[in-house]
Structure formats: C-alpha cells, structure tokens
C-alpha atoms as a PDB file:
ATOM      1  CA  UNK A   1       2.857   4.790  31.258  1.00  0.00           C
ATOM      2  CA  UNK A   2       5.758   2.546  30.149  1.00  0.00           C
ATOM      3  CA  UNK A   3       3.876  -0.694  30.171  1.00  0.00           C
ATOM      4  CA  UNK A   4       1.387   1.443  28.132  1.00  0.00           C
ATOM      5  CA  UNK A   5       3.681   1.981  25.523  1.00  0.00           C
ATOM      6  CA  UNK A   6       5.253  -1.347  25.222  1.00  0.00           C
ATOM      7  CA  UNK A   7       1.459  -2.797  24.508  1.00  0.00           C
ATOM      8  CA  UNK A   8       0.957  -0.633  22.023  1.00  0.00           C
ATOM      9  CA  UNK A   9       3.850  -0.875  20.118  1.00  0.00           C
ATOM     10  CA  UNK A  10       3.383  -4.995  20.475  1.00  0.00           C
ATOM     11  CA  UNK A  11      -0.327  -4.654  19.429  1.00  0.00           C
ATOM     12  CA  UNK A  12       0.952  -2.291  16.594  1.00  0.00           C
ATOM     13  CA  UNK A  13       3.627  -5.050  15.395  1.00  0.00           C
ATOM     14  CA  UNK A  14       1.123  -7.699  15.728  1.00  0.00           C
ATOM     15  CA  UNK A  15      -1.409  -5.730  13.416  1.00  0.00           C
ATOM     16  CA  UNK A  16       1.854  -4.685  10.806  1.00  0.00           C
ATOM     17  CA  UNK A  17       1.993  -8.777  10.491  1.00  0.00           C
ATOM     18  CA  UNK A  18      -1.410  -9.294   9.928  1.00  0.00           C
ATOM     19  CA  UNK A  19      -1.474  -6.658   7.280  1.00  0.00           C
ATOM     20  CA  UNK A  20       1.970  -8.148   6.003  1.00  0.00           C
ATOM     21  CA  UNK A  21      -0.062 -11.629   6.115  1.00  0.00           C
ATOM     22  CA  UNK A  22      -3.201 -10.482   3.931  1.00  0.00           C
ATOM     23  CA  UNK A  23      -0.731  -8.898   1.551  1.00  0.00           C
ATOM     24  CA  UNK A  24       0.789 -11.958   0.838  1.00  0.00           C
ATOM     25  CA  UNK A  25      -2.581 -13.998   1.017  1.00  0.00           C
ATOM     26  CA  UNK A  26      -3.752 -11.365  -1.896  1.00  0.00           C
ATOM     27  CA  UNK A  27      -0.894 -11.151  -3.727  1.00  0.00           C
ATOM     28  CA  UNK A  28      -0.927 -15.640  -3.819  1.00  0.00           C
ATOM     29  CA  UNK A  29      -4.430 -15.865  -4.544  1.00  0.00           C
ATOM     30  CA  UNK A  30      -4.286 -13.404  -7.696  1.00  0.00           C
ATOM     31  CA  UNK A  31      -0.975 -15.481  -9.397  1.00  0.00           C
ATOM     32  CA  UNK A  32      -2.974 -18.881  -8.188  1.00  0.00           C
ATOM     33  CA  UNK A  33      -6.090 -17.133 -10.410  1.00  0.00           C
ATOM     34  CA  UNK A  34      -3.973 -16.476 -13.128  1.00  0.00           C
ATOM     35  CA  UNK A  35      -2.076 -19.565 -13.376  1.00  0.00           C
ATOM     36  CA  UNK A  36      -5.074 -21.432 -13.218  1.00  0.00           C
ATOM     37  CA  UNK A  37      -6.545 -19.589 -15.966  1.00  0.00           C
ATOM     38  CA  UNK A  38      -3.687 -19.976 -18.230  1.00  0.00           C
ATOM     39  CA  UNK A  39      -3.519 -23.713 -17.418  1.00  0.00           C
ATOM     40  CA  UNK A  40      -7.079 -24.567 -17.704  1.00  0.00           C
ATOM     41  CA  UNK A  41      -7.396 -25.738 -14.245  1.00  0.00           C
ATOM     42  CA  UNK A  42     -10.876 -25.562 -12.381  1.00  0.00           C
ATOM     43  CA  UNK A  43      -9.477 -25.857  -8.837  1.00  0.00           C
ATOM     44  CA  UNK A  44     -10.608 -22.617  -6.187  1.00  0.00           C
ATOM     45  CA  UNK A  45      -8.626 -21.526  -3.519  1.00  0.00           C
ATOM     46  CA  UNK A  46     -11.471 -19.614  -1.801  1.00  0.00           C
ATOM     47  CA  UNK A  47      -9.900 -21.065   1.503  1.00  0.00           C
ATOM     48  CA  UNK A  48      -7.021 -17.941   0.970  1.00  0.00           C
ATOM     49  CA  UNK A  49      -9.456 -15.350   0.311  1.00  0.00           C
ATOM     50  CA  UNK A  50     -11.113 -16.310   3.519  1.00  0.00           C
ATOM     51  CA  UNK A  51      -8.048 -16.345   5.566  1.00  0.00           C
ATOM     52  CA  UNK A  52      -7.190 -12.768   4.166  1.00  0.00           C
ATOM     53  CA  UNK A  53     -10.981 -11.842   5.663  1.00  0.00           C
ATOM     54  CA  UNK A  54      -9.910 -13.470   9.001  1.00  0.00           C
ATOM     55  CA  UNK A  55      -7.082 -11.750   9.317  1.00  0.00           C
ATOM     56  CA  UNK A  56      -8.426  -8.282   8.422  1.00  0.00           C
ATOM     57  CA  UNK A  57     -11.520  -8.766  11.541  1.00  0.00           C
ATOM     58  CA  UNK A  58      -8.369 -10.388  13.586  1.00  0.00           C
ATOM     59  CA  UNK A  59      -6.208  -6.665  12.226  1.00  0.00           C
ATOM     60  CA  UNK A  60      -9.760  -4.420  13.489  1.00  0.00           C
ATOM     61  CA  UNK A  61      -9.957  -6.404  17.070  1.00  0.00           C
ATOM     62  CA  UNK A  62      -6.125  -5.684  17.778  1.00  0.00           C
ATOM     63  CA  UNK A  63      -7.220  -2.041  17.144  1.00  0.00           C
ATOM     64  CA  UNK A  64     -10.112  -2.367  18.937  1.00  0.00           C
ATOM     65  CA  UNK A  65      -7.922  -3.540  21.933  1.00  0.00           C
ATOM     66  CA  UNK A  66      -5.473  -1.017  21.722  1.00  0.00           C
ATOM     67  CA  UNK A  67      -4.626   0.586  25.317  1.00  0.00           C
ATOM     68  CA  UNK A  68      -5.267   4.223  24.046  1.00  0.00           C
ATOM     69  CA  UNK A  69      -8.082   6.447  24.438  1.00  0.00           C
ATOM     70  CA  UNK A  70     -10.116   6.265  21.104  1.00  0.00           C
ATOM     71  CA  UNK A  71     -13.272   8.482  20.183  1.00  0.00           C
ATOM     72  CA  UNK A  72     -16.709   6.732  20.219  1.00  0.00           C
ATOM     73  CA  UNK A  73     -16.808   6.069  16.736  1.00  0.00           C
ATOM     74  CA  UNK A  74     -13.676   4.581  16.012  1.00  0.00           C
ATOM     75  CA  UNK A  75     -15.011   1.927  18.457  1.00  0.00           C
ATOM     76  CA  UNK A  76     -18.355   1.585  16.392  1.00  0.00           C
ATOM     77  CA  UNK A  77     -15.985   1.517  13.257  1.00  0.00           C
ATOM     78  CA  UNK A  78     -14.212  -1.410  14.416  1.00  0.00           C
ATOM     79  CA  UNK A  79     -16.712  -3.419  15.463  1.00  0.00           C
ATOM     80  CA  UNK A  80     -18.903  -3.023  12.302  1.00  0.00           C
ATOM     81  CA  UNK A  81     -15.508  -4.028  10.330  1.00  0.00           C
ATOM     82  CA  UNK A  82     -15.378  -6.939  12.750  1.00  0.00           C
ATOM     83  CA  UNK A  83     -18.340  -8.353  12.113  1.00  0.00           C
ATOM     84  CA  UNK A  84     -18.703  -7.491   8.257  1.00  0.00           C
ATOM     85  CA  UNK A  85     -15.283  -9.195   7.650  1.00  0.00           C
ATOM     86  CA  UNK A  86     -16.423 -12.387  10.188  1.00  0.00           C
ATOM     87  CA  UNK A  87     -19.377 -12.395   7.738  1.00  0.00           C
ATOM     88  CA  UNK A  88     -17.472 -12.367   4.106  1.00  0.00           C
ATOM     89  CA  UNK A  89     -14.914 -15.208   5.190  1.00  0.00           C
ATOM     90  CA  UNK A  90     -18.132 -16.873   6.523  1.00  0.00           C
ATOM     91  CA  UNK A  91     -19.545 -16.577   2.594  1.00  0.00           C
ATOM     92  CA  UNK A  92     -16.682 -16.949   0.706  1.00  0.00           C
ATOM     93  CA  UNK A  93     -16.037 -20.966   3.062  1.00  0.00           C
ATOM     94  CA  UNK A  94     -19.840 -21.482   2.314  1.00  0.00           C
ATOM     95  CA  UNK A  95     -19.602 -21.317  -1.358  1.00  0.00           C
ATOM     96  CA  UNK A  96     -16.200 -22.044  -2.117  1.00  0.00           C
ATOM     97  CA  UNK A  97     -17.381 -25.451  -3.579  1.00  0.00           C
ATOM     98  CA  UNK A  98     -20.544 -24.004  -5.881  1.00  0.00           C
ATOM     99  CA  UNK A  99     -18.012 -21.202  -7.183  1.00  0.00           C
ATOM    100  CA  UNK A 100     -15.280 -23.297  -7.804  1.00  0.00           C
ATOM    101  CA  UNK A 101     -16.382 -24.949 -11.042  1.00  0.00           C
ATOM    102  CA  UNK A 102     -17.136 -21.128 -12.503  1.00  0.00           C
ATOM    103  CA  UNK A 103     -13.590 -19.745 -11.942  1.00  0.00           C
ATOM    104  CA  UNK A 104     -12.878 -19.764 -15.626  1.00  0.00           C
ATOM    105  CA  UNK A 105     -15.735 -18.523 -16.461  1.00  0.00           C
ATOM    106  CA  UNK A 106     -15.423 -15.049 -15.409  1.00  0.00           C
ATOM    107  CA  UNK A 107     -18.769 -13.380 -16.367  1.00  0.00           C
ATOM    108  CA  UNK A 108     -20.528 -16.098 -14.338  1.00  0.00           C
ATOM    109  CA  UNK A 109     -17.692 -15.798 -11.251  1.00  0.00           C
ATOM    110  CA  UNK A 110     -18.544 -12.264 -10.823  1.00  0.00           C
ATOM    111  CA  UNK A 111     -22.195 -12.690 -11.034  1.00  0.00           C
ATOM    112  CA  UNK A 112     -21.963 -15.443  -8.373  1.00  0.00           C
ATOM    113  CA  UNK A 113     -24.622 -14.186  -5.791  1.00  0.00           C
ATOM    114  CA  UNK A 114     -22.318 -14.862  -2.361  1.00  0.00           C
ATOM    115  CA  UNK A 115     -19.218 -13.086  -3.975  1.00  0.00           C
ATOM    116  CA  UNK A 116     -21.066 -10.258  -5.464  1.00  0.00           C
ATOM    117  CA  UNK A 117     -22.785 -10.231  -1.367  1.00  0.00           C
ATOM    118  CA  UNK A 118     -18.866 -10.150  -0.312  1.00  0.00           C
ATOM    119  CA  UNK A 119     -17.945  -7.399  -2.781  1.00  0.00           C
ATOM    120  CA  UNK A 120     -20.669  -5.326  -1.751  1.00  0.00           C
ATOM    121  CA  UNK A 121     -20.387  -5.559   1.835  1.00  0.00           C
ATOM    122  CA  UNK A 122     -16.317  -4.525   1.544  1.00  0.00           C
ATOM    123  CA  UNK A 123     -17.820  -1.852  -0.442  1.00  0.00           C
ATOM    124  CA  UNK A 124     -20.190  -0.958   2.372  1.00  0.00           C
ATOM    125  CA  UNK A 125     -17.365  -1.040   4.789  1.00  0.00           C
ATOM    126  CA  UNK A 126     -15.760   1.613   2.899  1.00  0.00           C
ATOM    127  CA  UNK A 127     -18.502   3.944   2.561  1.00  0.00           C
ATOM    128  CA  UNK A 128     -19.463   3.527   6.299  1.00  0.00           C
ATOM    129  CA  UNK A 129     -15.294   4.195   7.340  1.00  0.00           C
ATOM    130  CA  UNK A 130     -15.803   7.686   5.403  1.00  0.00           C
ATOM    131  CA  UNK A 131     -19.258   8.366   6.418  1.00  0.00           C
ATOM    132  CA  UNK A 132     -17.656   8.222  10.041  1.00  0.00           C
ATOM    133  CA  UNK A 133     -14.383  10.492   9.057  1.00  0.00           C
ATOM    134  CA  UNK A 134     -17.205  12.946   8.165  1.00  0.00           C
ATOM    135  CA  UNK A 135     -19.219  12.812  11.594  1.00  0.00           C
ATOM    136  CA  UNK A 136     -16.003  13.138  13.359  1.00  0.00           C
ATOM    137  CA  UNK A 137     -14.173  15.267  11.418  1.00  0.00           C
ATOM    138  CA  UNK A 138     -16.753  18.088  10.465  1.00  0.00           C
ATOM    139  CA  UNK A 139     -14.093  20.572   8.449  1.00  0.00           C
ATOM    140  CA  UNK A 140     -15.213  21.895   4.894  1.00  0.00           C
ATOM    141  CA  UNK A 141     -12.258  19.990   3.816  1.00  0.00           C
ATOM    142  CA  UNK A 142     -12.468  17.247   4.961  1.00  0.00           C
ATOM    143  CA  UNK A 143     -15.924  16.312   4.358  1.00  0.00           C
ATOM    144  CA  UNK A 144     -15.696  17.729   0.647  1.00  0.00           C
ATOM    145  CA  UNK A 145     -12.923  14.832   0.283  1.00  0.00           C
ATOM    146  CA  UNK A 146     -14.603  12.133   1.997  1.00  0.00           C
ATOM    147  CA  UNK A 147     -18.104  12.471  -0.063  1.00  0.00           C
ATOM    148  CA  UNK A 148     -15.676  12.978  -3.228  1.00  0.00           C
ATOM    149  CA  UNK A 149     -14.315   9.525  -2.357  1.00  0.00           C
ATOM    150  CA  UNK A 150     -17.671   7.929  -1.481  1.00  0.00           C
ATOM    151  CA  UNK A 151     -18.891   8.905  -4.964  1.00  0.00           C
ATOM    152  CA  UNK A 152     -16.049   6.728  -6.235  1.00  0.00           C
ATOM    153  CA  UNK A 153     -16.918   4.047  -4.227  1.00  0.00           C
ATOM    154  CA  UNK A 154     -20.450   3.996  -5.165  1.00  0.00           C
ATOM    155  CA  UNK A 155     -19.449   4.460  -8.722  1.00  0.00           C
ATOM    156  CA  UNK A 156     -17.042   0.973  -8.326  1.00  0.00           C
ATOM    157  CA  UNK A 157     -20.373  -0.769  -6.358  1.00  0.00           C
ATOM    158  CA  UNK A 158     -21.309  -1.654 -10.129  1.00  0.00           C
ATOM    159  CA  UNK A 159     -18.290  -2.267 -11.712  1.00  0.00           C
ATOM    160  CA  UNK A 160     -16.035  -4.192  -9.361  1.00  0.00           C
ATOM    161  CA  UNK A 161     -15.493  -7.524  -9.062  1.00  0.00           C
ATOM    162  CA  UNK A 162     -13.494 -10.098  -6.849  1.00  0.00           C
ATOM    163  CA  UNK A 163      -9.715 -10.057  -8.308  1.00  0.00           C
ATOM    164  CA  UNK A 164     -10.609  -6.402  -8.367  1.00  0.00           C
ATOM    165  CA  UNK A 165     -11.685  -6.056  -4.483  1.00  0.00           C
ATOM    166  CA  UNK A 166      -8.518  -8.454  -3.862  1.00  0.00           C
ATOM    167  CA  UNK A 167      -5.975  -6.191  -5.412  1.00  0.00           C
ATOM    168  CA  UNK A 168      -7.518  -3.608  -3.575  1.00  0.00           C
ATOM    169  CA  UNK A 169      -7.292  -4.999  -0.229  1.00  0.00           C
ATOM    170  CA  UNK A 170      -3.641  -5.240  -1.494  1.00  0.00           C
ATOM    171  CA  UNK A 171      -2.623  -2.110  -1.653  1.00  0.00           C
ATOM    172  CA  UNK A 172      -4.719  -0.972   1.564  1.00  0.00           C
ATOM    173  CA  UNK A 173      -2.600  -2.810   2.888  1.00  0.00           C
ATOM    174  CA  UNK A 174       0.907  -1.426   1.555  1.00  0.00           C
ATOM    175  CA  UNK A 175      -0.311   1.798   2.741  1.00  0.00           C
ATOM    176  CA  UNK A 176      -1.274   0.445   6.264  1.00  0.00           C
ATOM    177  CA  UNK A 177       2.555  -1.068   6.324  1.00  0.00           C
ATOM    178  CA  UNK A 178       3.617   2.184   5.196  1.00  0.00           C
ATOM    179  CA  UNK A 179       1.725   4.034   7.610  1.00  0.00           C
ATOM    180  CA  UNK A 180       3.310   2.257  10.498  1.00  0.00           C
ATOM    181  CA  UNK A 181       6.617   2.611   9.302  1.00  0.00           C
ATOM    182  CA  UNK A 182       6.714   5.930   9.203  1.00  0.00           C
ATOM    183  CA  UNK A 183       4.172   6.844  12.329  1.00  0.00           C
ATOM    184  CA  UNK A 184       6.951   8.046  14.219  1.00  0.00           C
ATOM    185  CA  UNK A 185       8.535   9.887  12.131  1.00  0.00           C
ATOM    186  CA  UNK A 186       8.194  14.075  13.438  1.00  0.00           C
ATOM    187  CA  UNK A 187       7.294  15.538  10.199  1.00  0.00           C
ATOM    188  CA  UNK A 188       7.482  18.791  10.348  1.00  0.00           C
ATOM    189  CA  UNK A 189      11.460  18.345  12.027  1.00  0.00           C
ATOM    190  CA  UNK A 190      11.807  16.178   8.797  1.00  0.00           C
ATOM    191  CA  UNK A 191      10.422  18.939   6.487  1.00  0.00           C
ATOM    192  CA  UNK A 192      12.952  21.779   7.991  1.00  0.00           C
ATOM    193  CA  UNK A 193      15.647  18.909   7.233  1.00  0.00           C
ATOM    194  CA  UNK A 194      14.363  18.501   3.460  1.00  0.00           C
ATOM    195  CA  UNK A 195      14.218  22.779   3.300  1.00  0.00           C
ATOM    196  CA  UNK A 196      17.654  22.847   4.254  1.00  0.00           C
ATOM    197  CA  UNK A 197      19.264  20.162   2.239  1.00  0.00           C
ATOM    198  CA  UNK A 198      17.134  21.274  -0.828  1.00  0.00           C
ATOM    199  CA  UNK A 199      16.364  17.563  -1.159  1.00  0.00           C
ATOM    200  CA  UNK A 200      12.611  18.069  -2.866  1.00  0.00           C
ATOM    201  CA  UNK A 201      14.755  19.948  -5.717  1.00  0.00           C
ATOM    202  CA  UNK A 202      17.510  17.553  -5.692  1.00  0.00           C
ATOM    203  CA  UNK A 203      15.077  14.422  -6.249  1.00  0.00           C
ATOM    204  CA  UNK A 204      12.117  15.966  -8.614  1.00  0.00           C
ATOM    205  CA  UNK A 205      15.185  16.557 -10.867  1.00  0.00           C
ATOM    206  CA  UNK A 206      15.966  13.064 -10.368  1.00  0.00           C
ATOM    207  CA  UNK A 207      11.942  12.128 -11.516  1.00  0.00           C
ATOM    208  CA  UNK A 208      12.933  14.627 -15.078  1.00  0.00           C
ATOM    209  CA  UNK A 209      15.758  13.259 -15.922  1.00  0.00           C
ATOM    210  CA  UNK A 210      14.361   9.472 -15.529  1.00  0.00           C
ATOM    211  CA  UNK A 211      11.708  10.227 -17.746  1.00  0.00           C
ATOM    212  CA  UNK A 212      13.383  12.249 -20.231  1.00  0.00           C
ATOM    213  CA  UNK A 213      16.354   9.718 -20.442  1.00  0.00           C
ATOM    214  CA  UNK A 214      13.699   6.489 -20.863  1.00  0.00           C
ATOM    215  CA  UNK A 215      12.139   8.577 -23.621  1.00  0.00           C
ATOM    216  CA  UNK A 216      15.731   8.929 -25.503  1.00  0.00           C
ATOM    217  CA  UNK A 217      16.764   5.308 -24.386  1.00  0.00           C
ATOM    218  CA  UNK A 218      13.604   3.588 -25.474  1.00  0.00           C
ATOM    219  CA  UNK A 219      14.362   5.229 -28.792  1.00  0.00           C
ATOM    220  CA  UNK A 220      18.049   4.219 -29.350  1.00  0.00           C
ATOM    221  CA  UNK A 221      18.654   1.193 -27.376  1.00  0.00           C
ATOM    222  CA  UNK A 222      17.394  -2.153 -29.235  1.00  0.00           C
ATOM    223  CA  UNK A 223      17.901  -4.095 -25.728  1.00  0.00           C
ATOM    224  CA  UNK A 224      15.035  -1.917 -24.285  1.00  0.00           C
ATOM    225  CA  UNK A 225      11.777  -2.208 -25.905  1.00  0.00           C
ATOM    226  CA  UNK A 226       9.243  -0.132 -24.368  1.00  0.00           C
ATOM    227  CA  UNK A 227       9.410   2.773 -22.208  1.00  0.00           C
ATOM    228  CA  UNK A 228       8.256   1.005 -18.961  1.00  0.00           C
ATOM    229  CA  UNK A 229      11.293  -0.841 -19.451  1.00  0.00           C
ATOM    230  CA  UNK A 230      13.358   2.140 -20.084  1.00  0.00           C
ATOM    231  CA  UNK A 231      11.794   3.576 -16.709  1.00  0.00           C
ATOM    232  CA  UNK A 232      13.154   0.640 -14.666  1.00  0.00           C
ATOM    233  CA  UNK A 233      16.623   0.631 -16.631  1.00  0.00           C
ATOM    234  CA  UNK A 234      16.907   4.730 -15.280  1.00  0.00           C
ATOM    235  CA  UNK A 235      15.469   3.496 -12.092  1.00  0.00           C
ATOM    236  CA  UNK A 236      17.761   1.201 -11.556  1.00  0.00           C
ATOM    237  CA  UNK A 237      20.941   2.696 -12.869  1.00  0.00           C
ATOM    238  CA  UNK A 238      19.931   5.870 -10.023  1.00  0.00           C
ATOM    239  CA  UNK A 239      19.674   4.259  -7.393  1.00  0.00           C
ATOM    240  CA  UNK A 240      22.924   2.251  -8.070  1.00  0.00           C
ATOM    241  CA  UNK A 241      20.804  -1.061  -7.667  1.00  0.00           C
ATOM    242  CA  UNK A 242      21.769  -1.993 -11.626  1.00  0.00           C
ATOM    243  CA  UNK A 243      20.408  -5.116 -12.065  1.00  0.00           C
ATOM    244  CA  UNK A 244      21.332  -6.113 -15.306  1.00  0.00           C
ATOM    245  CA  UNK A 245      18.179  -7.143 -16.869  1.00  0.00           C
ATOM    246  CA  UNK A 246      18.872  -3.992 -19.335  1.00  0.00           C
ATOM    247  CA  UNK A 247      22.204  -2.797 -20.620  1.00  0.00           C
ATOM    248  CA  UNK A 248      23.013   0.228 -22.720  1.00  0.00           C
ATOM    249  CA  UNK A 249      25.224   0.055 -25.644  1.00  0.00           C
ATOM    250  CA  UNK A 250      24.956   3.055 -27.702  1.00  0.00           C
ATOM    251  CA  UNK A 251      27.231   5.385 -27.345  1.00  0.00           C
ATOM    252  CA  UNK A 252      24.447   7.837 -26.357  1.00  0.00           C
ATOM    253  CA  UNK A 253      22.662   5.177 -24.078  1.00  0.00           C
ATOM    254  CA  UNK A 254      26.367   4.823 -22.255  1.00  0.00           C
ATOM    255  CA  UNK A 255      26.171   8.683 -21.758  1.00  0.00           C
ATOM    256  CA  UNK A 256      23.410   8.972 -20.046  1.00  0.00           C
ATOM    257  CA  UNK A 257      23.868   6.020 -18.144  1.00  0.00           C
ATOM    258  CA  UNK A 258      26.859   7.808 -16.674  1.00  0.00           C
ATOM    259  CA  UNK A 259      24.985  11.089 -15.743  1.00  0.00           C
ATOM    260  CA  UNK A 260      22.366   9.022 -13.910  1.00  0.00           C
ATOM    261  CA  UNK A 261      24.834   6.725 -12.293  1.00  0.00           C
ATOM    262  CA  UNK A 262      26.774  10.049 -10.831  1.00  0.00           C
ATOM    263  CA  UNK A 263      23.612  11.895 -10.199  1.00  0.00           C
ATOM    264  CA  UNK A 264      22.529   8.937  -8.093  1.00  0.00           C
ATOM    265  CA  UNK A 265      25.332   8.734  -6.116  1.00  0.00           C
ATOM    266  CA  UNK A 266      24.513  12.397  -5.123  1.00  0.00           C
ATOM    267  CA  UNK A 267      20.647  11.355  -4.561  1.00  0.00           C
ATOM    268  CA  UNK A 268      22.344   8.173  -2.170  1.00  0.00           C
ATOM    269  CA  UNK A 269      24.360  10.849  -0.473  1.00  0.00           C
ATOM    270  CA  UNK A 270      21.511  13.038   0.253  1.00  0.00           C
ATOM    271  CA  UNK A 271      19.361  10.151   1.678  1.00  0.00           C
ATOM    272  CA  UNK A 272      21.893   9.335   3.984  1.00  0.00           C
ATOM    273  CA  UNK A 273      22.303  12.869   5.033  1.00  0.00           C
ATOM    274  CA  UNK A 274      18.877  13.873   5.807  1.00  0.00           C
ATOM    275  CA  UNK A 275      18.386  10.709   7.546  1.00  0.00           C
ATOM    276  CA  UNK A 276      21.969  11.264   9.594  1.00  0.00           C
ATOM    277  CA  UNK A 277      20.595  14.729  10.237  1.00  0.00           C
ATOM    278  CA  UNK A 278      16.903  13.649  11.074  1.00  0.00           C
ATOM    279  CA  UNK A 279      18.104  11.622  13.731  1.00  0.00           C
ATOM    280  CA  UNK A 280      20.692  13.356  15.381  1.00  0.00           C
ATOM    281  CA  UNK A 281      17.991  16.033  15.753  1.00  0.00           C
ATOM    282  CA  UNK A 282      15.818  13.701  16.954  1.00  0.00           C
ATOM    283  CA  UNK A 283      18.410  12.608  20.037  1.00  0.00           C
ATOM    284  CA  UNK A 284      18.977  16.218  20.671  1.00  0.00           C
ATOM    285  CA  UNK A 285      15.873  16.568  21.138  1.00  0.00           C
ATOM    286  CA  UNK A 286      15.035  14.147  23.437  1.00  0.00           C
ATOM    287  CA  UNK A 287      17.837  14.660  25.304  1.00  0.00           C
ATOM    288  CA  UNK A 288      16.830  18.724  26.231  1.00  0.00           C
ATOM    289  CA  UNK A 289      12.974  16.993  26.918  1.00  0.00           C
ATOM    290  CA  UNK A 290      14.997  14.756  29.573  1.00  0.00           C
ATOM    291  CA  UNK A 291      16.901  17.662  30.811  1.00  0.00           C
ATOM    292  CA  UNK A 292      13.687  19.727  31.274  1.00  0.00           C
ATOM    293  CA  UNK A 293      11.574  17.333  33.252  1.00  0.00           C
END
C-alpha cells in the first residue's frame, strides 16, 4: 500500500512537470508569434508547438500508468488522447516548413489544411473527453453541463484558430497545476474552517472595495490611466506586495491607499489563520485515525 502511494504521488509530480513544461512551451511560442509579427520576421517555430503535443500524449500515458484502479473509460480516454496528440505533433513537424513562410499572413496560416486538421482534432478530443463524462456520469446535472459545454465547443470548431487552441492548452493547463495543488486538500474540513473564521465575508469585501477604489482612483490619480491599472494598483496595495509601478498622490488616492493597506493586513492575517487552523485539524485528525486502527 505504501509503495502504492509513493508511485503515485511520483507519477503525479512527473505529470505536474509536464503540464508545467507545455505551459511554458505555450506561453514561448505565443511571445515568439508576436515578436515575429511585430518584427517582420518569417521564421516558424512549429518545432515548440510539437513538443507541447509530445508532452501532453507523454502527460495522458503517465495517467494511463497510474497504479490506481480506473473505470473502463478513462482507459479508452487516454489512449484516444494518446494517439490524437502523437498524431498533431506528427502534423504540425510535417508541415512546419510549408507553413512557415505564411506566419504573417494570418488568414492564410489559419486556413493551412494540416493546422486547421490539428485544430480540429484537439477539438475532437474535447468533445470525445465530455461525451465520456456523460456515459460515466449519467446525473441530470451533469450531463445537462457537459452537452452545454460541447455546444461551445462545436460552436469554436469554426471559429478557432492556432494561437487560439495554444492559449487554450495554456490555461488547461493552469487548471491541471491547480488541480494538483490542491487535490489533497479535505474540503469540506476547509469549508467549516472558512464558516468559522467568516473568511468568504471578510474577502468578497476585499473584491468591493478593490473595485470601488480603482473606479475613484482611475478618476483622480493622473499616474494611473485606466482602470485595469487601477485594479492592479488595489491589488497590489492589499495584498501588501506594492510594487511600485503605480503610486498615489492625491490626497484622496493616499486615503484609500491606507484603508486597503490595513484591510490587507487583516486579509494576510486571516490567510494565515485558516491555513494554521486547516492544518492543525488536519494532524488531529490523523493522529485519532492512528489511534483507532
């Protein structure tokens, strides 16, 4: 049972790194796009976006291998992904050279007939991952939410294109990241900690007075143009980061700089107390389970 555990949590790190990989593949490929498009340069680097492919089927066969039981059709799910992501990095190395030339010209790059093939399949990787939540899943719920989400997929089929499909992958995987993170975490002993410390109160005030502030800041202070800006100004002033990029120098502006710097340190506080308290319950715990058995 130990040796068990220790493989999965080693085939779960290895699969957090491959995630962390692709995100970085994505997010190097889209400034290289960019760049190049600013600077005139006809140069690909299709080479990344097929490396971010080979490490997503590479991310599916360490899932594939985990030593856990797993329902039928997560193994068909991860073997379909295998081979449809094999296939795109297969495409994308094949015409890396033809494309290449067309980068700039973006209504002939997403036209291209391999990439529009690799968009597409993605696409159809997506569909088939809900169509298989559905089958194993059967609530009203959650089959209400999965064909919901399959409609927007379909809807995308025609409008997506690569950089699109890239920033995508992007944020998939963020959330996968996220998701291993915080897969340990006993949620519902978390939400009894967040009841008692009134902590969802404490930090959608926090959200109100960020946005109301950046609406009176954008408006006063000449040092911070738009409210996005304003936003990260709040953002940072809360969380005590204060960066520096924006300053306050109205008298106003310095006013509500200081409520949000004190209210922060109370939001700080909070955050350390509920994850204090979170994991002295969690030890507690634990230690009566030993005690038991």
């Amino acid at each position: 049972m130990y040796n068990s555990q220790k493989h999965v949590v080693i085939f779960t790190a290895l699969d957090g790194l491959l995630s962390l990989a692709v995100l970085s593949l994505a997010g190097y490929y889209i400034d290289y796009f960019y760049k190049a498009i600013e600077s005139g340069s006809a140069s690909g680097k299709w080479n990344v976006v097929a490396l971010m492919f080979l490490g997503m089927a590479m991310s599916q066969l360490i899932r594939l291998c985990l030593p856990s039981e797993k329902h039928r059709l997560d193994v068909v799910r991860h073997a379909v992904f295998i081979v449809i992501f094999l296939i795109c990095a297969v495409l994308i190395l094949l015409s890396r050279q033809s494309a290449a030339g067309a980068m700039l010209d973006l209504e002939g790059y997403t036209k291209d007939t391999h990439f529009r093939i690799v968009v597409w399949l993605y696409e159809a990787s997506l569909i088939l991952s809900r169509v298989l939540v559905i089958m194993r899943n059967r609530t009203r719920r959650s089959t209400l939410i999965n064909l919901a989400l399959i409609a927007m997929i379909v809807i995308l089929l025609w409008q997506i294109d690569m950089i699109s499909m890239i920033l995508f992958i992007a944020w998939q995987s963020v959330a996968y990241i996220a998701s291993i993170a915080f897969s340990h975490i006993d949620m519902p002993m978390l939400k009894k900690i967040v009841r008692k410390t009134y902590a969802a109160e404490i930090l959608f005030g926090m959200v109100l007075l960020i946005v109301a502030f950046s609406l009176v800041l954008v408006q006063l202070e000449d040092g911070i143009p738009t409210f996005p800006d304003a936003l990260w100004y709040c953002f940072t002033i809360v969380t005590t980061i204060g960066f520096g990029d924006f300053t306050a120098v109205t008298p106003i502006g310095r006013i509500l700089s200081v409520i949000l710097g004190l209210y922060g340190i109370v939001v700080v506080a909070l955050i350390t107390s509920i994850i204090v308290n979170f994991y002295g319950e969690m030890k507690d715990y634990d230690d009566n389970e030993k005690k038991i058995e």
